[in-house]
Protein backbone atom coordinates (compact mmCIF):
# COMPACT_ATOMS: atom_id res chain seq x y z
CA UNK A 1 24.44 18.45 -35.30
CA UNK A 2 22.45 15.86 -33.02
CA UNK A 3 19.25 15.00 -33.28
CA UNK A 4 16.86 12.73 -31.88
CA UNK A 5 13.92 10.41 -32.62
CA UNK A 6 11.71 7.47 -32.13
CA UNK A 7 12.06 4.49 -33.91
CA UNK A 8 8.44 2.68 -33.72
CA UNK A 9 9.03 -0.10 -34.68
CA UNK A 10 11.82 -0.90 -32.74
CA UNK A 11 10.69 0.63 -30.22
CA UNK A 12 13.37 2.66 -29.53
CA UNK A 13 14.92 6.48 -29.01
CA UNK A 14 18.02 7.20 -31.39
CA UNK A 15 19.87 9.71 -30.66
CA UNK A 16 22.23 10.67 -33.60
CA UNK A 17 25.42 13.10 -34.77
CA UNK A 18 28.37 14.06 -36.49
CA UNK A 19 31.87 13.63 -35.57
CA UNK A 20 33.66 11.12 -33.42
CA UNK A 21 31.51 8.65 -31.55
CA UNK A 22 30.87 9.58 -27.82
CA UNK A 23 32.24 7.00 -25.49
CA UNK A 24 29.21 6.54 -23.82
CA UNK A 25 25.75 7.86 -23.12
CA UNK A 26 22.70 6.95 -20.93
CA UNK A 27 19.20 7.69 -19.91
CA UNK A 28 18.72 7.97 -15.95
CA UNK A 29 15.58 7.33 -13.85
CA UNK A 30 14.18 7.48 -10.38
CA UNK A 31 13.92 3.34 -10.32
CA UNK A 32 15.64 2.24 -14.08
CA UNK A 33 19.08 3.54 -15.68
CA UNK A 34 19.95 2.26 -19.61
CA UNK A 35 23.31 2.72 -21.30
CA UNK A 36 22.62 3.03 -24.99
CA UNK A 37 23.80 0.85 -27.61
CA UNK A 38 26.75 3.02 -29.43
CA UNK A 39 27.43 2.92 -32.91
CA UNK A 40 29.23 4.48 -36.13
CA UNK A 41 31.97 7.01 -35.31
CA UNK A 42 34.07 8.86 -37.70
CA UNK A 43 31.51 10.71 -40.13
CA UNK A 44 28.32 9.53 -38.21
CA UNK A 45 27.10 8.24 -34.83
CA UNK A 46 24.18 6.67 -33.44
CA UNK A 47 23.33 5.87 -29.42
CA UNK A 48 20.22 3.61 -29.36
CA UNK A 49 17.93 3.07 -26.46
CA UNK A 50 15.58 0.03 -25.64
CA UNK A 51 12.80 1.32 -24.36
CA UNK A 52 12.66 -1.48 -22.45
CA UNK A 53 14.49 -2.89 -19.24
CA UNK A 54 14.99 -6.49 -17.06
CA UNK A 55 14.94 -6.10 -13.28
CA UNK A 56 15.97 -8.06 -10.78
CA UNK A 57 16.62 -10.96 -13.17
CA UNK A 58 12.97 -10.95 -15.08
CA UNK A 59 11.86 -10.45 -18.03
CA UNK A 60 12.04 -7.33 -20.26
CA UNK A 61 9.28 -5.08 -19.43
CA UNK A 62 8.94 -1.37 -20.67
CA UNK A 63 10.49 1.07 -18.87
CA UNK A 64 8.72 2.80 -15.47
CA UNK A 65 6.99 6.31 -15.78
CA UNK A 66 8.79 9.16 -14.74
CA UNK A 67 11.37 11.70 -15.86
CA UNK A 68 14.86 10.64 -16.89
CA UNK A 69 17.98 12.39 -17.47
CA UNK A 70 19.67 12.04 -21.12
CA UNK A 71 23.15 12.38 -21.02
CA UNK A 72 25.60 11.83 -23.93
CA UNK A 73 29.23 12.06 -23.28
CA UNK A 74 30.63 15.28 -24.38
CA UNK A 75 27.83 16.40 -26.55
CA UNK A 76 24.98 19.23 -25.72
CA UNK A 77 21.57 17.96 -25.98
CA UNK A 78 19.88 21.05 -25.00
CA UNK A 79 18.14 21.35 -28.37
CA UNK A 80 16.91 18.12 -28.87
CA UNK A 81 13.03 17.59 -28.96
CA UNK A 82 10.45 15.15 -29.88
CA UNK A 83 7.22 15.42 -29.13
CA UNK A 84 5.10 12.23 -27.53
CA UNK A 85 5.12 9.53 -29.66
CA UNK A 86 2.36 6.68 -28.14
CA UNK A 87 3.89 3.12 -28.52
CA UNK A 88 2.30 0.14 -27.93
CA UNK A 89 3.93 0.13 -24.24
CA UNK A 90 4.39 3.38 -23.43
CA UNK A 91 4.83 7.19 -24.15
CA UNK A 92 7.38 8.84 -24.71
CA UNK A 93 8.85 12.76 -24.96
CA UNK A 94 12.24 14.33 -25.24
CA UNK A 95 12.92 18.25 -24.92
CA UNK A 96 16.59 18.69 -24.39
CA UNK A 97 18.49 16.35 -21.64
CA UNK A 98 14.51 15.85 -20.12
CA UNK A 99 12.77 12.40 -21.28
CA UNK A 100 9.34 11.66 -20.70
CA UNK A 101 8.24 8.28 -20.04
CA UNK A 102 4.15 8.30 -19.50
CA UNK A 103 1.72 5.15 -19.51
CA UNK A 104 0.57 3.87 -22.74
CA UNK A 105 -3.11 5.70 -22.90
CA UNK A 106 -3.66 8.10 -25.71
CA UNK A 107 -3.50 12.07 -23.98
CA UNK A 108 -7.35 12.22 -24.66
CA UNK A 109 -8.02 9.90 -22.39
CA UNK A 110 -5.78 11.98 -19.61
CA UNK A 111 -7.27 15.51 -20.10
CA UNK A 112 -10.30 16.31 -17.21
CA UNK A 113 -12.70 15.77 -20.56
CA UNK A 114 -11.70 12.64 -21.40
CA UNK A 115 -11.82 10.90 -17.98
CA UNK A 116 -15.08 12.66 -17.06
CA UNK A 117 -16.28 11.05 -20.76
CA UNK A 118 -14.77 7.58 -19.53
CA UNK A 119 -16.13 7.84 -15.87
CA UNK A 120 -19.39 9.07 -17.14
CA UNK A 121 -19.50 5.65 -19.56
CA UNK A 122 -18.71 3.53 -16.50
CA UNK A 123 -21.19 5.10 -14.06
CA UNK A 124 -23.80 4.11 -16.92
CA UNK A 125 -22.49 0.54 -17.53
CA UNK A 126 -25.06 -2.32 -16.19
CA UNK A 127 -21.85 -4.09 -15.60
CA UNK A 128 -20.48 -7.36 -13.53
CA UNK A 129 -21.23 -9.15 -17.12
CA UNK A 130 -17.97 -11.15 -17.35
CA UNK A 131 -17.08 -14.58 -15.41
CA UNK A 132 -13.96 -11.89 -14.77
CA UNK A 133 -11.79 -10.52 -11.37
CA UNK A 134 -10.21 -7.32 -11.74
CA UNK A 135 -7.04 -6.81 -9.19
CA UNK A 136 -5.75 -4.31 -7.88
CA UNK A 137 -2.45 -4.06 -5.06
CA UNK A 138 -1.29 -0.82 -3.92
CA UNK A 139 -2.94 1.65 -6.49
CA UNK A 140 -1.72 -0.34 -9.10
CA UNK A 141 2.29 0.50 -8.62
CA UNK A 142 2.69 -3.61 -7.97
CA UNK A 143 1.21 -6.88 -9.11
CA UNK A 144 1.46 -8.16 -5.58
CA UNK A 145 0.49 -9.16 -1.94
CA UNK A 146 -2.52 -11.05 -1.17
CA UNK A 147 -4.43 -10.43 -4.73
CA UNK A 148 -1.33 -11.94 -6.56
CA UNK A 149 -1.55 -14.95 -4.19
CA UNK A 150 -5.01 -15.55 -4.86
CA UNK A 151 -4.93 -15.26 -8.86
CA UNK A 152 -2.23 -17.70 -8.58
CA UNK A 153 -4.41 -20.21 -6.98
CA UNK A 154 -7.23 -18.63 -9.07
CA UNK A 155 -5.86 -19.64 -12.09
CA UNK A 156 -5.02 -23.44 -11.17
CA UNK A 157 -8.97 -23.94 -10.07
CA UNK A 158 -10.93 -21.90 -12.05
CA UNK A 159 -9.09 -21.15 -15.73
CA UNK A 160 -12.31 -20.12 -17.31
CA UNK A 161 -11.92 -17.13 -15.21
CA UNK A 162 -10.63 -13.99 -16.83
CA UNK A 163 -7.76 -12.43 -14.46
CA UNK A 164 -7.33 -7.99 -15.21
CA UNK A 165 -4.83 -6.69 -13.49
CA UNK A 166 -4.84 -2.56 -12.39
CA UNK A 167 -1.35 -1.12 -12.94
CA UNK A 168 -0.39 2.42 -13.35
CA UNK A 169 1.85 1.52 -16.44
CA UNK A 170 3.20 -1.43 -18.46
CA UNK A 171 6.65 -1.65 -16.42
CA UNK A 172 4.33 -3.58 -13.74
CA UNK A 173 4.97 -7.03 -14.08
CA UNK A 174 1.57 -9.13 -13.91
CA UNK A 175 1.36 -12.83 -13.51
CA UNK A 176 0.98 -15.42 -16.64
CA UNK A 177 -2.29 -15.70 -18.12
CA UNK A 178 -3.52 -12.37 -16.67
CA UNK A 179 -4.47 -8.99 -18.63
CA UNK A 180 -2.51 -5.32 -17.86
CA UNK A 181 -4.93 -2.64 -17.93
CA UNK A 182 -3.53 1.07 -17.65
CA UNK A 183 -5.17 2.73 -15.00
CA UNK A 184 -7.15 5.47 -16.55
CA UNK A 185 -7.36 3.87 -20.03
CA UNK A 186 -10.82 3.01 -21.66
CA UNK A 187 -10.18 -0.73 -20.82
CA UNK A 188 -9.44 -0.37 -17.36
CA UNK A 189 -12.41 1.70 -16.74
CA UNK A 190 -14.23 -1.31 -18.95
CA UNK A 191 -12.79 -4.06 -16.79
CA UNK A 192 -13.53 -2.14 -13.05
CA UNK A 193 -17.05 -2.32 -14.34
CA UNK A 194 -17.63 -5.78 -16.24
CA UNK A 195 -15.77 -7.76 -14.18
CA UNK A 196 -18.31 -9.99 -11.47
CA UNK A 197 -15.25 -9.55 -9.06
CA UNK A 198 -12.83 -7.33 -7.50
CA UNK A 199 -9.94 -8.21 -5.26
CA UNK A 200 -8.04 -5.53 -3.98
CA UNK A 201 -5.58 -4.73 -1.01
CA UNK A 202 -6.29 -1.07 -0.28
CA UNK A 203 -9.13 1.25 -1.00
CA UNK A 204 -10.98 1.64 -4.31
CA UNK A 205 -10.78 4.99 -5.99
CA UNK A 206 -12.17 7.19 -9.00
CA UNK A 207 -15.45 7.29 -7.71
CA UNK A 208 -16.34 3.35 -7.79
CA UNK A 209 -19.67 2.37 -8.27
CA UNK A 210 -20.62 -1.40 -7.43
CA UNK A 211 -22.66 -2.81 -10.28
CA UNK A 212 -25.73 -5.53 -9.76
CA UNK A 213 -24.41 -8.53 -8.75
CA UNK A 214 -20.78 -7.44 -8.22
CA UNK A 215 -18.91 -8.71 -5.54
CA UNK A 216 -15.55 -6.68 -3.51
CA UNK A 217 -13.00 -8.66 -1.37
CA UNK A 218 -11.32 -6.61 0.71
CA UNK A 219 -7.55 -8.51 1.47
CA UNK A 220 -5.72 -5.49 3.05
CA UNK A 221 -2.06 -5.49 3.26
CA UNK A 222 -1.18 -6.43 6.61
CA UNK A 223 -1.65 -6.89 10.43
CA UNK A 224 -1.27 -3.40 12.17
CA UNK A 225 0.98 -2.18 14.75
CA UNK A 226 -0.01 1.24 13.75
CA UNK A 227 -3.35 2.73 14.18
CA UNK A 228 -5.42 3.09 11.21
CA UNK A 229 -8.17 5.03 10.23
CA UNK A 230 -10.79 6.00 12.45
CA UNK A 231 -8.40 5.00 14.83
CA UNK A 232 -5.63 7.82 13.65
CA UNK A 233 -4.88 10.55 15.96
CA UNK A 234 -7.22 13.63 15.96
CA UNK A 235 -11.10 14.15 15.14
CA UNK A 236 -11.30 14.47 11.32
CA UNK A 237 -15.30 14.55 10.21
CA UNK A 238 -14.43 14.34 6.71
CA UNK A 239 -11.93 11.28 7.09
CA UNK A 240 -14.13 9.31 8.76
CA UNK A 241 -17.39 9.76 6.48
CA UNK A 242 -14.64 8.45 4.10
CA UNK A 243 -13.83 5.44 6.31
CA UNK A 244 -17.26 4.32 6.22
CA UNK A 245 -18.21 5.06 2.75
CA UNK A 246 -15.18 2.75 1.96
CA UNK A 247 -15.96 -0.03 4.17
CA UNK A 248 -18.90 -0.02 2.66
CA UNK A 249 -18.04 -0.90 -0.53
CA UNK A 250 -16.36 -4.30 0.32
CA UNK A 251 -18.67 -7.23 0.64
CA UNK A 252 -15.62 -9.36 2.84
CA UNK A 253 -12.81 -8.66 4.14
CA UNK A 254 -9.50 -10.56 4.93
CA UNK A 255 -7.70 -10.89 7.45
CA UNK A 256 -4.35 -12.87 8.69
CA UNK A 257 -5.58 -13.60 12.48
CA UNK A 258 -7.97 -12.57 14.74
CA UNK A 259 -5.94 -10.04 16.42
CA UNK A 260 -6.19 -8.15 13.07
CA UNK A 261 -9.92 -9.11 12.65
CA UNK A 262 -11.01 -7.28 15.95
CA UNK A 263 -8.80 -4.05 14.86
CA UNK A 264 -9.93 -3.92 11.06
CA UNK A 265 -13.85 -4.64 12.21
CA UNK A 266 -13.60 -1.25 14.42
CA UNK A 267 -11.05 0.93 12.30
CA UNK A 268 -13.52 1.09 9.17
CA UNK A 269 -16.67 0.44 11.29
CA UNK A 270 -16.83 -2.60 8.99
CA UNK A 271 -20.16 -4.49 10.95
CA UNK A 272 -22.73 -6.94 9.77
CA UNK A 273 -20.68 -8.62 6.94
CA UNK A 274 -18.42 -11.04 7.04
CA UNK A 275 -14.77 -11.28 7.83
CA UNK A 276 -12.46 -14.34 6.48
CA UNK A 277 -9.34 -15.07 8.95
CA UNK A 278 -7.63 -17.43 6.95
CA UNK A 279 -4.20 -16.20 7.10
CA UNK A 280 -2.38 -14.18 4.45
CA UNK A 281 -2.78 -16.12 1.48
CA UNK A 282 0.82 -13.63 0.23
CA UNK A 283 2.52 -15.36 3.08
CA UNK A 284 1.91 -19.44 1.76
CA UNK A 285 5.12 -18.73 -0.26
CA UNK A 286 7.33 -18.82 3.05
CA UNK A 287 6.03 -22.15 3.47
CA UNK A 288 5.94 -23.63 0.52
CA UNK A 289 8.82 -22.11 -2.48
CA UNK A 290 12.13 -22.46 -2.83
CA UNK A 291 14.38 -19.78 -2.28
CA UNK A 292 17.39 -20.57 -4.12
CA UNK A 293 16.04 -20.02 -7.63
CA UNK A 294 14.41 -16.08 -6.35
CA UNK A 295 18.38 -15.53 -5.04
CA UNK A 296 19.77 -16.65 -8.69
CA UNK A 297 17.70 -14.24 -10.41
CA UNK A 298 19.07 -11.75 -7.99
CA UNK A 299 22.37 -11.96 -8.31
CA UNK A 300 23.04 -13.55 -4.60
CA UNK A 301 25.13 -16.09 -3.60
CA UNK A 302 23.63 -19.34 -2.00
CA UNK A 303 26.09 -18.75 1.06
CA UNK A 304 25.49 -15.07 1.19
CA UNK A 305 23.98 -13.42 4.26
CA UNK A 306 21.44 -11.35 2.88
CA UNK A 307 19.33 -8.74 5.06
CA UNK A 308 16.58 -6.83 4.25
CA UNK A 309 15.72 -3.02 5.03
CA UNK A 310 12.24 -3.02 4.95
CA UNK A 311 10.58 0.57 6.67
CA UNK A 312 7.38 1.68 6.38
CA UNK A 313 6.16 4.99 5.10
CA UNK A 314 5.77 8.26 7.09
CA UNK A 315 2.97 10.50 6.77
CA UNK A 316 5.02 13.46 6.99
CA UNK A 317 7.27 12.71 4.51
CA UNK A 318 7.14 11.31 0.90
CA UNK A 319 9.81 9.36 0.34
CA UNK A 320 11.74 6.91 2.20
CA UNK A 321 13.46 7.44 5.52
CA UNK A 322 16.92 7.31 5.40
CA UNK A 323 18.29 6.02 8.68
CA UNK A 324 20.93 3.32 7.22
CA UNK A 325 23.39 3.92 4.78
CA UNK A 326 22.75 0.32 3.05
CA UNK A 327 26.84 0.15 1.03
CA UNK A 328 28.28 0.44 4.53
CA UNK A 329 25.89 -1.52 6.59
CA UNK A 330 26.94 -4.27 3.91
CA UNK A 331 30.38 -3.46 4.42
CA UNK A 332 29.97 -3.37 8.45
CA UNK A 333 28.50 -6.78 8.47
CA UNK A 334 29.77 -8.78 5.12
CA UNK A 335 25.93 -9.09 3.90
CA UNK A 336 23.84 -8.74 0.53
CA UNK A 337 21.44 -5.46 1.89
CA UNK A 338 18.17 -5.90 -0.18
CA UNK A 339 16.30 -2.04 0.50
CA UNK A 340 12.91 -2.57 0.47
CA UNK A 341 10.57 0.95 0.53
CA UNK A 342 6.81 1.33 1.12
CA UNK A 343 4.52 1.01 -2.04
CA UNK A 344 4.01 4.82 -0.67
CA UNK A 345 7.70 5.78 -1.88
CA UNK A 346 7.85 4.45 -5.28
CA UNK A 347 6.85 7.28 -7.08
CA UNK A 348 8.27 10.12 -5.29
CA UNK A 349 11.45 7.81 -4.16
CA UNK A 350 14.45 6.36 -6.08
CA UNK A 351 16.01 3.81 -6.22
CA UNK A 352 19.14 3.19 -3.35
CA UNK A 353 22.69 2.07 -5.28
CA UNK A 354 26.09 0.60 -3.91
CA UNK A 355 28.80 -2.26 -3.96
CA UNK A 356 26.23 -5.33 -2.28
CA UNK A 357 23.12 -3.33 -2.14
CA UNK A 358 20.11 -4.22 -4.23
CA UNK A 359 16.93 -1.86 -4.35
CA UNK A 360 14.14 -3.72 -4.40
CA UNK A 361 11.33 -1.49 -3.87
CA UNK A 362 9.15 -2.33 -7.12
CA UNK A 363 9.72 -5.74 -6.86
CA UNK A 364 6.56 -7.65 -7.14
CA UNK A 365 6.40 -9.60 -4.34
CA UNK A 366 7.63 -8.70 -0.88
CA UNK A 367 7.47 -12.12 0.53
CA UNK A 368 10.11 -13.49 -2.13
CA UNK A 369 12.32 -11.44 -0.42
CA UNK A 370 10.98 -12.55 2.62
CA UNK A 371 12.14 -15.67 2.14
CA UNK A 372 15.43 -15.38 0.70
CA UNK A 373 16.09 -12.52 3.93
CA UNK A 374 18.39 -14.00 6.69
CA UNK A 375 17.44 -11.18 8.86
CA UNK A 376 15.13 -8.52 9.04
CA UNK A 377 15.53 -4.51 9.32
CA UNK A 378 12.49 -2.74 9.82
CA UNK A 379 10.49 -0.49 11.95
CA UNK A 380 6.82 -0.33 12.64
CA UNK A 381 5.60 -2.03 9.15
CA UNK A 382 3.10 -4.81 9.12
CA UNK A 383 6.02 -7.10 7.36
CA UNK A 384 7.11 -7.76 10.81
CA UNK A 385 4.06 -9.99 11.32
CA UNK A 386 4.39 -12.02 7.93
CA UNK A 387 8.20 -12.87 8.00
CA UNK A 388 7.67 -13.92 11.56
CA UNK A 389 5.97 -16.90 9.70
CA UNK A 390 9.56 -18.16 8.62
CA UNK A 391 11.08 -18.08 12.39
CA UNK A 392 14.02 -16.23 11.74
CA UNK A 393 15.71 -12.83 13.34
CA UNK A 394 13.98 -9.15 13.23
CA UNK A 395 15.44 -5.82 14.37
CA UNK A 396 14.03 -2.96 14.81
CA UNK A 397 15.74 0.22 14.03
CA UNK A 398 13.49 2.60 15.50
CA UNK A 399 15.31 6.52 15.96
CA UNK A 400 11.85 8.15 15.83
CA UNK A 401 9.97 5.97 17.85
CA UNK A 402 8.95 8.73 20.32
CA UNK A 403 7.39 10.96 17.36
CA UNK A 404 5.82 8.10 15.52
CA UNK A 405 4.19 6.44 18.29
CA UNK A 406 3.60 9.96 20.14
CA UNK A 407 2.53 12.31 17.53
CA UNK A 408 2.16 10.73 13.84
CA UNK A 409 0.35 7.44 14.17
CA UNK A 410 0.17 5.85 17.14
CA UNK A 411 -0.12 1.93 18.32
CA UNK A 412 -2.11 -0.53 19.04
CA UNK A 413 0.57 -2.48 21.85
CA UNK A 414 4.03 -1.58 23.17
CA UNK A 415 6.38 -2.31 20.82
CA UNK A 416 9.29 -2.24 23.13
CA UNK A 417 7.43 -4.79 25.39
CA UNK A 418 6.58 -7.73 23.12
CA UNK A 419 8.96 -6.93 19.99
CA UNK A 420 10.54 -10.33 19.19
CA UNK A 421 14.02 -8.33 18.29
CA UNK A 422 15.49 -5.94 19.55
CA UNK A 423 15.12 -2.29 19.18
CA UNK A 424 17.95 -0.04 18.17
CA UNK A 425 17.91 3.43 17.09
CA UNK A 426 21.17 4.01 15.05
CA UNK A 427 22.83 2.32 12.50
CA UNK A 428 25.86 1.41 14.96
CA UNK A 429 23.21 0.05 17.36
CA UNK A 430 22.13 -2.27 14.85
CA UNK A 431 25.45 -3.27 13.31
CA UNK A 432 26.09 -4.35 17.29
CA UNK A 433 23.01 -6.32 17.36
CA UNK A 434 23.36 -7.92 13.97
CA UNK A 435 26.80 -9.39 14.87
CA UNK A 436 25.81 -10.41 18.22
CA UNK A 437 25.46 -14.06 18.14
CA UNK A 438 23.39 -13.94 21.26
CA UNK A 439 20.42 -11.56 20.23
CA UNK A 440 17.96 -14.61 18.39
CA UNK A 441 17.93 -16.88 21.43
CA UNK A 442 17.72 -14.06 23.97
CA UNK A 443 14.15 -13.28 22.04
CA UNK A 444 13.15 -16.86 21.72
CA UNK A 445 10.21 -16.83 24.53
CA UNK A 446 9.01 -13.38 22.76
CA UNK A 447 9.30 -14.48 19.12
CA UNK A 448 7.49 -18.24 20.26
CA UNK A 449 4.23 -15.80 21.59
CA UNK A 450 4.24 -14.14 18.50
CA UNK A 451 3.86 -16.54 16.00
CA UNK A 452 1.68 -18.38 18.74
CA UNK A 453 -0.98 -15.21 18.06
CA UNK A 454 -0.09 -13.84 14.81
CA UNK A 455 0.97 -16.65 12.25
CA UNK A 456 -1.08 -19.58 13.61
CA UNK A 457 -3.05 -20.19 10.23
CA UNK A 458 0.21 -19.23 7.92
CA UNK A 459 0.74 -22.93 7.21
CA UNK A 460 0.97 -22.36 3.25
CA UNK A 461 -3.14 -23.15 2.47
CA UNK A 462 -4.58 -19.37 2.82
CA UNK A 463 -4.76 -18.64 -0.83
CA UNK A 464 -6.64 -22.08 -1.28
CA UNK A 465 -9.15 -21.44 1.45
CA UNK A 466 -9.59 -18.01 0.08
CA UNK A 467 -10.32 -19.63 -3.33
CA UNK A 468 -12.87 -22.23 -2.45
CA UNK A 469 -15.08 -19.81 -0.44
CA UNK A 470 -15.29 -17.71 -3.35
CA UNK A 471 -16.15 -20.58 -5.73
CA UNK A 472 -18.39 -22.05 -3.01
CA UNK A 473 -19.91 -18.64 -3.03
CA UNK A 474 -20.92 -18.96 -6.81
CA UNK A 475 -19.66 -15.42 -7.13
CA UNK A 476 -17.13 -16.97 -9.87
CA UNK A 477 -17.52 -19.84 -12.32
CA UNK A 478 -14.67 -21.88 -12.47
């Protein structure tokens, strides 16, 4: 007989039975995998789960949402079944070889009643009552990008502040001093509403309503080569009443140049208020850290190449493209391949595996890998203009370039003309390219203009200019 259950406490699942032990058994997830602790044998036997997992060298955090697969060696676990048990961390469900991991927020609070009694509560708040700034990157599925650059500063000039971070569950990794707040939960609807401040990189959701006094900072998430919003190909009425109704929301917006400015300004008709270029404040780490302590935690070698797949999303497809096979690009060209996917694929995605290859899509922040990245692989995302900023080679593996440029997005200047890499568009294109010792000086003229016009204010300060305006605003008391 085997049986399962949670121990609270411990915070842990047991699974249990009779007989010999099993050699081995684990729980399997689109972005974590745990082999259980085995014990007993003989009579009795015992596999024990941590609900709880270190990536990429960090600290313990609980493990991400999603479904994993239970699988004990040699036993059936079709009839196992525990129903949700709410931890302190997380949530948690079994029903036969199927485990449940959900965000720690009672399932009141996630029926249509319970969010309509929440939203209703915040709609009703006065509000923007706390010396408080609630972040947000990427919906919540990171603690990253410009908003984690500026609480860092944040929280070296103004301590008094009180730093909320948005995350969609506990296995997001927010920075020292600041508060996790479940999207959804009673306190993250309280903190969207009391805090004077928000500082997000994409746009707000669940009906937002700004409270007197309350103040939005719009960073976004990058310069764009693509064409965004009412920009995007085709009349769409209802998209771009939402463009506008977005825009405005924010009170400033940020952006890394004034290439970006002039683009942003006209793709969410974002007129009359004010617009900060001071650089990307997540970019002052590629001026300013030291990479050999982010390639410890990793796993990497000092003297190991490392490069880094890095492709942006695609609207017509949910998870991430898969135009290199990342074990034998390693292979082809002796390298560490870090595989980088949009914050758009971590849900629906998981996670890439192999002999050198290190998934790295939920890390929190891109530009530590940015810096630790010898080369870069990517495509048509806006990471091309921040690790530009540390001088070193890009390629572009581009085999749908016609179809992206021509039908799903569009850009905003000729890639092919004033890319400062080359563009390939197969793997064995790029494996050429990459072991071509001529490539980075043939591009030196090209990659000299671009940092010339993109990464001119990228000198390391951003997040501290970003930070005095806003105390020189009043809008926070430090």
């Amino acid at each position: 007989m085997t049986t399962a259950r949670i121990d609270e406490d411990a915070q842990t699942l047991i699974i249990a039975g009779t007989g010999a032990r099993p050699a081995a058994a684990s729980l399997d997830g689109p972005r974590a995998r745990l082999d259980a602790k085995m014990t007993g044998g003989g009579k009795t036997w015992k596999a024990t789960f941590p609900l709880r997992v270190s990536r990429w060298g960090g600290a313990e955090l609980p493990l991400p949402s999603g479904q994993y697969a239970l699988s004990v060696d040699g036993i059936d676990v079709d009839d196992l079944a525990v129903e949700p048990v709410l931890l302190p961390s997380l949530r948690v469900s079994v029903h036969g070889a199927d485990v449940t991991i959900a965000p720690a927020i009672a399932p009141i609070y996630e029926t249509p009643e319970g969010q309509r009694t929440l939203e209703e509560r915040y709609a009703s708040q006065i509000g923007a009552g706390e010396n408080a700034v609630f972040f947000e990157s990427f919906y919540g599925q990171t603690a990253g990008c410009n908003p984690r650059a500026i609480d860092r500063v944040l929280a070296e000039r103004a301590p008094a502040v009180t730093r909320y971070w948005s995350v969609t569950d506990l296995s997001v990794e927010v920075p020292d001093g600041a508060i996790a707040v479940i999207e959804g939960g009673p306190e993250w609807w309280r903190a969207r509403a009391e805090s004077r401040m928000l500082i997000v990189n994409d746009w707000l959701r669940h009906r937002f309503v700004r409270k007197p006094g309350q103040r939005v900072l719009q960073t976004w998430h990058g310069t764009p080569l693509k064409r965004l919003a009412l920009h995007r190909p085709g009349f769409a009425p209802r998209r771009m009443a939402a463009v506008v109704k977005e825009s405005r929301r924010w009170d400033v917006l940020l952006a890394q140049n004034t290439y970006a400015a002039r683009i942003l300004k006209k793709a969410y008709a974002f007129f009359g208020k004010p617009i900060w270029v001071d650089g990307y404040p997540r970019n002052d780490l590629l001026a300013t850290a030291d990479p050999a302590p982010i390639r410890a935690a990793l796993g990497i070698g000092a003297d190991e190449r490392v490069l880094l797949y890095a492709p942006t999303w695609r609207d017509d497809r949910s998870e991430m493209v898969d135009f290199i096979d990342p074990q034998q690009l390693a292979a082809d060209t002796d390298s560490v391949v870090l595989v980088r996917g949009h914050s758009r694929t971590i849900r629906p995605g998981r996670d890439q595996a192999g002999a050198r290859v290190i998934d790295v899509t939920g890390y929190p922040e891109t530009s530590r890998l940015l810096l630790i990245a010898d080369a870069l692989i990517t495509d048509y995302s806006s990471v091309m203009f921040d690790f530009s900023v540390t001088g070193r080679p890009m390629y572009f593996l581009v085999p749908d370039l016609e179809h992206y440029r021509g039908e799903l997005r569009g850009f905003y200047f000729d890639l092919a003309e004033r890319a400062p890499g080359p563009l390939v568009h197969s793997q064995e294109e790029l494996v050429r390219a990459l072991e071509d010792a001529d490539v980075p000086s043939a591009y030196e003229r090209r990659y000299g203009a671009w940092r010339a016009q993109f990464n001119r204010l990228d000198d390391g300060e951003a997040a501290e200019r970003v930070v005095a305006r806003i105390l020189d605003q009043g809008w926070l008391t430090a």
